[in-house]
N, C-alpha and C. Protein backbone atom coordinates (compact mmCIF):
# COMPACT_ATOMS: atom_id res chain seq x y z
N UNK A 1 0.84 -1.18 0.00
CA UNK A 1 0.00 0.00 0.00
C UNK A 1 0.88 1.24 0.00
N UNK A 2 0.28 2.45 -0.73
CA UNK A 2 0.53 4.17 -0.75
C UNK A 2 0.15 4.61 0.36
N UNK A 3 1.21 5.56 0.70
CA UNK A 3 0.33 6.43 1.84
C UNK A 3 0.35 7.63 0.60
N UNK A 4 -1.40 8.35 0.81
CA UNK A 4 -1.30 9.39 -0.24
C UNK A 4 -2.28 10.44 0.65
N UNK A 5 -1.15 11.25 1.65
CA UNK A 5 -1.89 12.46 2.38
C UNK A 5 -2.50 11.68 3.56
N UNK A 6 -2.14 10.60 3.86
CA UNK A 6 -2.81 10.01 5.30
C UNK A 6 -3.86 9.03 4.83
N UNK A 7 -4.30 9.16 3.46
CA UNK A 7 -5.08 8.40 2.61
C UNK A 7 -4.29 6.60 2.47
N UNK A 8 -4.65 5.88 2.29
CA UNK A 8 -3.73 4.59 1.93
C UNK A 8 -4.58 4.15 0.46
N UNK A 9 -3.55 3.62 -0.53
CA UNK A 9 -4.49 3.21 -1.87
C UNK A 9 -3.50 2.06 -2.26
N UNK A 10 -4.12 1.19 -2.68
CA UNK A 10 -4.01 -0.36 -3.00
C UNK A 10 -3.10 0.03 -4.36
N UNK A 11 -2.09 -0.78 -4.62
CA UNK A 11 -1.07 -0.66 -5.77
C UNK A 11 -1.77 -2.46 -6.98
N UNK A 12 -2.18 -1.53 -8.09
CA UNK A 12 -2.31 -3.10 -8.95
C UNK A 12 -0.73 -3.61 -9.06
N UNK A 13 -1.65 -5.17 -9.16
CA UNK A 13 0.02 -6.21 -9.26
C UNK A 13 -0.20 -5.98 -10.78
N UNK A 14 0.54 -5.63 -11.59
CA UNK A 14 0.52 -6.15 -12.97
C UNK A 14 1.40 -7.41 -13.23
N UNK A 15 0.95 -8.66 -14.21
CA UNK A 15 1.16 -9.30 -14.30
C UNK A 15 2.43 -8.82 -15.96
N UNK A 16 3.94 -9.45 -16.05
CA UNK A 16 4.48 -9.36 -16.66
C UNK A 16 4.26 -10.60 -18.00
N UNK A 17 4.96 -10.26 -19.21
CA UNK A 17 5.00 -10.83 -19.98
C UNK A 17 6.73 -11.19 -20.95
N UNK A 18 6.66 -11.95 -20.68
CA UNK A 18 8.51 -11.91 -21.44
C UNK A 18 8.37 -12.48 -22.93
N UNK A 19 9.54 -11.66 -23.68
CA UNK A 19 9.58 -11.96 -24.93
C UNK A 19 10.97 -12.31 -25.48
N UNK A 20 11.59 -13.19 -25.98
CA UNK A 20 12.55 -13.62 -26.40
C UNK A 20 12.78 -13.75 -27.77
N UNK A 21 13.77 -13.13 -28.08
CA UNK A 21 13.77 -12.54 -29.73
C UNK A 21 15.34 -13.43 -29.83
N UNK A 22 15.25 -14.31 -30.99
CA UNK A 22 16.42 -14.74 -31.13
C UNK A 22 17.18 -14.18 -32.26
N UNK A 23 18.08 -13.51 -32.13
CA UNK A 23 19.15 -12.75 -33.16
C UNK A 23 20.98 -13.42 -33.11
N UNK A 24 21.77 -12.19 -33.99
CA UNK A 24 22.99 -12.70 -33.65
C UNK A 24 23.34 -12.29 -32.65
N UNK A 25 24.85 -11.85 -32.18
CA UNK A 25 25.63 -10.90 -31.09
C UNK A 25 25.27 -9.71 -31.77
N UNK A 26 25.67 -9.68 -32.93
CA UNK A 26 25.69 -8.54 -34.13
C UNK A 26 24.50 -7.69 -34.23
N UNK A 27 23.39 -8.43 -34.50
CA UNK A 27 22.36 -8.15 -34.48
C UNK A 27 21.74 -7.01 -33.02
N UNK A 28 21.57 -7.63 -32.53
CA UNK A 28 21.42 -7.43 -30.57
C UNK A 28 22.06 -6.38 -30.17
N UNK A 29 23.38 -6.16 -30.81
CA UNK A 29 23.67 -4.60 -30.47
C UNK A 29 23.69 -3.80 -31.68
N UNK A 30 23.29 -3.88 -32.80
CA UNK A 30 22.08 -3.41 -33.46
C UNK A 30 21.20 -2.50 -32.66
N UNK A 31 20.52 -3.52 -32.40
CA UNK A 31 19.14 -3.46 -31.56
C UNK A 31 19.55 -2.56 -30.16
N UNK A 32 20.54 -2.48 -29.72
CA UNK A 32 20.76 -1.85 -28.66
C UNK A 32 21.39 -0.54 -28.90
N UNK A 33 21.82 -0.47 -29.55
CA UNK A 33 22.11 1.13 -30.18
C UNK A 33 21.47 1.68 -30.65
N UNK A 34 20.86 1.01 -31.79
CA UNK A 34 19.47 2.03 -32.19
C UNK A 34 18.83 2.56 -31.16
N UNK A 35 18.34 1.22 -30.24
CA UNK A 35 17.03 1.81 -29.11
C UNK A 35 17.41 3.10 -27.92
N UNK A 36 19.18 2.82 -27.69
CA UNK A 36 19.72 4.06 -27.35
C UNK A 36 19.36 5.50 -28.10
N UNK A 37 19.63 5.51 -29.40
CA UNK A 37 19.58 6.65 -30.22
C UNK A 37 18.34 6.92 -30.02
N UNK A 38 17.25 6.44 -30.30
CA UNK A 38 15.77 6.55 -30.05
C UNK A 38 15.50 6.92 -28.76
N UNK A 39 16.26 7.03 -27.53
CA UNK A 39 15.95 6.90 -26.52
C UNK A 39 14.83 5.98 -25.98
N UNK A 40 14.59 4.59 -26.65
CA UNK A 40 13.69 3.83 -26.17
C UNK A 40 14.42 2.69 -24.93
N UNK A 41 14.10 1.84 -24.59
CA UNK A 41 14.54 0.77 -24.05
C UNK A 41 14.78 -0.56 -25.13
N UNK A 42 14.77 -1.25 -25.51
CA UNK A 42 14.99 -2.32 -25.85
C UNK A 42 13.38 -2.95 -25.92
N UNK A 43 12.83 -3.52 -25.13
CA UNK A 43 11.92 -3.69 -25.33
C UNK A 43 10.68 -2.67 -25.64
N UNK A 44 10.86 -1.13 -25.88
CA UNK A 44 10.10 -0.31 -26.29
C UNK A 44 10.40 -0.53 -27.87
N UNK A 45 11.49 -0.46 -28.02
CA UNK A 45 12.29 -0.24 -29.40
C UNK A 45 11.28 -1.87 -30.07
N UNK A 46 11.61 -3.02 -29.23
CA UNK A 46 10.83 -4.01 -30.39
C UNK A 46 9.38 -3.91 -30.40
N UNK A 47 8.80 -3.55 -29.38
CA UNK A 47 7.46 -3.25 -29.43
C UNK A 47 7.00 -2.19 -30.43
N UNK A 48 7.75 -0.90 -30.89
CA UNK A 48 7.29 -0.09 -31.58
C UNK A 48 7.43 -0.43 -33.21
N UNK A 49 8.93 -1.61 -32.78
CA UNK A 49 9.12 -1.90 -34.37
C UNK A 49 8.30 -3.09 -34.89
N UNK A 50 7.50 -4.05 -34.09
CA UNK A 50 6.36 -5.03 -34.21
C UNK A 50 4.85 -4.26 -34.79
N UNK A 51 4.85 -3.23 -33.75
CA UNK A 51 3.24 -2.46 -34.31
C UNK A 51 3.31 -1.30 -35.54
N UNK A 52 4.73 -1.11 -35.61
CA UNK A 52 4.58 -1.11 -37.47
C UNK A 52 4.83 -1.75 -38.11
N UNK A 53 5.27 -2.87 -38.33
CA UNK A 53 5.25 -4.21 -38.62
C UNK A 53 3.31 -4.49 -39.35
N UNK A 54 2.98 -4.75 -38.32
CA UNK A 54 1.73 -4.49 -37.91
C UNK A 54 0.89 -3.41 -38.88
N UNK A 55 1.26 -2.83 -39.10
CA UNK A 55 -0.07 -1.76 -39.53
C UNK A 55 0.30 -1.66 -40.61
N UNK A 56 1.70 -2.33 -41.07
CA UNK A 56 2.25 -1.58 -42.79
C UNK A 56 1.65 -2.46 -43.13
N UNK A 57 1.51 -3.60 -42.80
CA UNK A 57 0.73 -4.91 -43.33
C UNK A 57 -0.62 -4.79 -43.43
N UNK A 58 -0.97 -4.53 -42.70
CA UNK A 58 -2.66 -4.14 -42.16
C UNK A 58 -3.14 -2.86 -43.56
N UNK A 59 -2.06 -2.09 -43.73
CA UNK A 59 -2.67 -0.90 -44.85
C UNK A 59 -2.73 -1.87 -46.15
N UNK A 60 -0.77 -2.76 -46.50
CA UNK A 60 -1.16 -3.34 -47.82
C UNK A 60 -2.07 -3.99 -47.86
N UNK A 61 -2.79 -5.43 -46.50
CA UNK A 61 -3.82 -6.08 -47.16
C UNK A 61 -4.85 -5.16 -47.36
N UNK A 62 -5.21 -3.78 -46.83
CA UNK A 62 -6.54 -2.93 -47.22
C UNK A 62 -6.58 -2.36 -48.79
N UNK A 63 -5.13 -2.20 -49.16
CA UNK A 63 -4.97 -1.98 -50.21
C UNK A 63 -4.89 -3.01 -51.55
N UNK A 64 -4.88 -3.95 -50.83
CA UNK A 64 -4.99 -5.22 -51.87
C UNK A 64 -6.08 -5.75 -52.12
N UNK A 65 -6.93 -5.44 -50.89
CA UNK A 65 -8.63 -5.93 -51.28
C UNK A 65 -9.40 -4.69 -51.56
N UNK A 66 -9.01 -3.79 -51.46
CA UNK A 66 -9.63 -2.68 -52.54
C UNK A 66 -9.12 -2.86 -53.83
N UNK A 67 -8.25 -3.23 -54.21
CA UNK A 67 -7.98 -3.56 -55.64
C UNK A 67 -8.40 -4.93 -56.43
N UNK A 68 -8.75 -5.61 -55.42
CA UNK A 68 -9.50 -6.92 -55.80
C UNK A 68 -10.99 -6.75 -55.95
N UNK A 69 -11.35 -5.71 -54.93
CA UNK A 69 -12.87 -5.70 -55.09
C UNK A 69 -13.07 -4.59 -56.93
N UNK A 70 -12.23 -3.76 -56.45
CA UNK A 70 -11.81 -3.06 -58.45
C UNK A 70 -12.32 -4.08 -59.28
N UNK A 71 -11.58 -4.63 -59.24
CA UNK A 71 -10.99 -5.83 -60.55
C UNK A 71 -12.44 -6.69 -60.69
N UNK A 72 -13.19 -7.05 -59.56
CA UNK A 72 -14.49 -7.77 -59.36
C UNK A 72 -15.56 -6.67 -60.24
N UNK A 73 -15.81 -5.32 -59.92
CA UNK A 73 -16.14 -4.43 -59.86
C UNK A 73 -16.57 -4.00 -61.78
N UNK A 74 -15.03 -4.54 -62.16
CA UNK A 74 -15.31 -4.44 -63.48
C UNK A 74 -15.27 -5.17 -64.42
N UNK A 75 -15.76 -6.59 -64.00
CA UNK A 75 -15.83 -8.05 -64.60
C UNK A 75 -17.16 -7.86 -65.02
N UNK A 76 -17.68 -8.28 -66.52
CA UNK A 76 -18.58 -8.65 -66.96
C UNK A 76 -19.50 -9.79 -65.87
N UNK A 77 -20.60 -9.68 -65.53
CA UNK A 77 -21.12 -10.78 -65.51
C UNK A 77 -22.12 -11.20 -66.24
């Protein structure tokens, strides 16, 4: 528990999650210099580089089934 002003308030446990990324030596401090330069952590740095990962993918498939529905769009039937 907080003491907050004589007040006391319950702290959530958050439950952790670990992630293990297998690279080279080479690689890894890569990864650790960049996330320096960025001022991220290491695990900020792969998390930010996963959820664009993530969304560049997410735009091409939007962009690939708008061009499929096109192509449907202007098929004789």
């Amino acid at each position: 528990m907080i003491s907050l002003g004589g007040r006391k308030a319950k702290v959530a446990r958050v439950k952790k999650a670990a992630l293990f990324v297998r690279c080279t030596e080479e690689e890894a401090e890569k990864i650790r210099r960049t996330a320096k330069a960025e001022r991220r952590t290491v695990s900020g740095f792969i998390l930010n580089a996963v959820f664009n990962r993530i969304a560049m993918r997410e735009r091409l498939l939007s962009e690939q089934q708008q061009e499929e529905s096109k192509v449907k769009g202007s098929l004789p039937t």
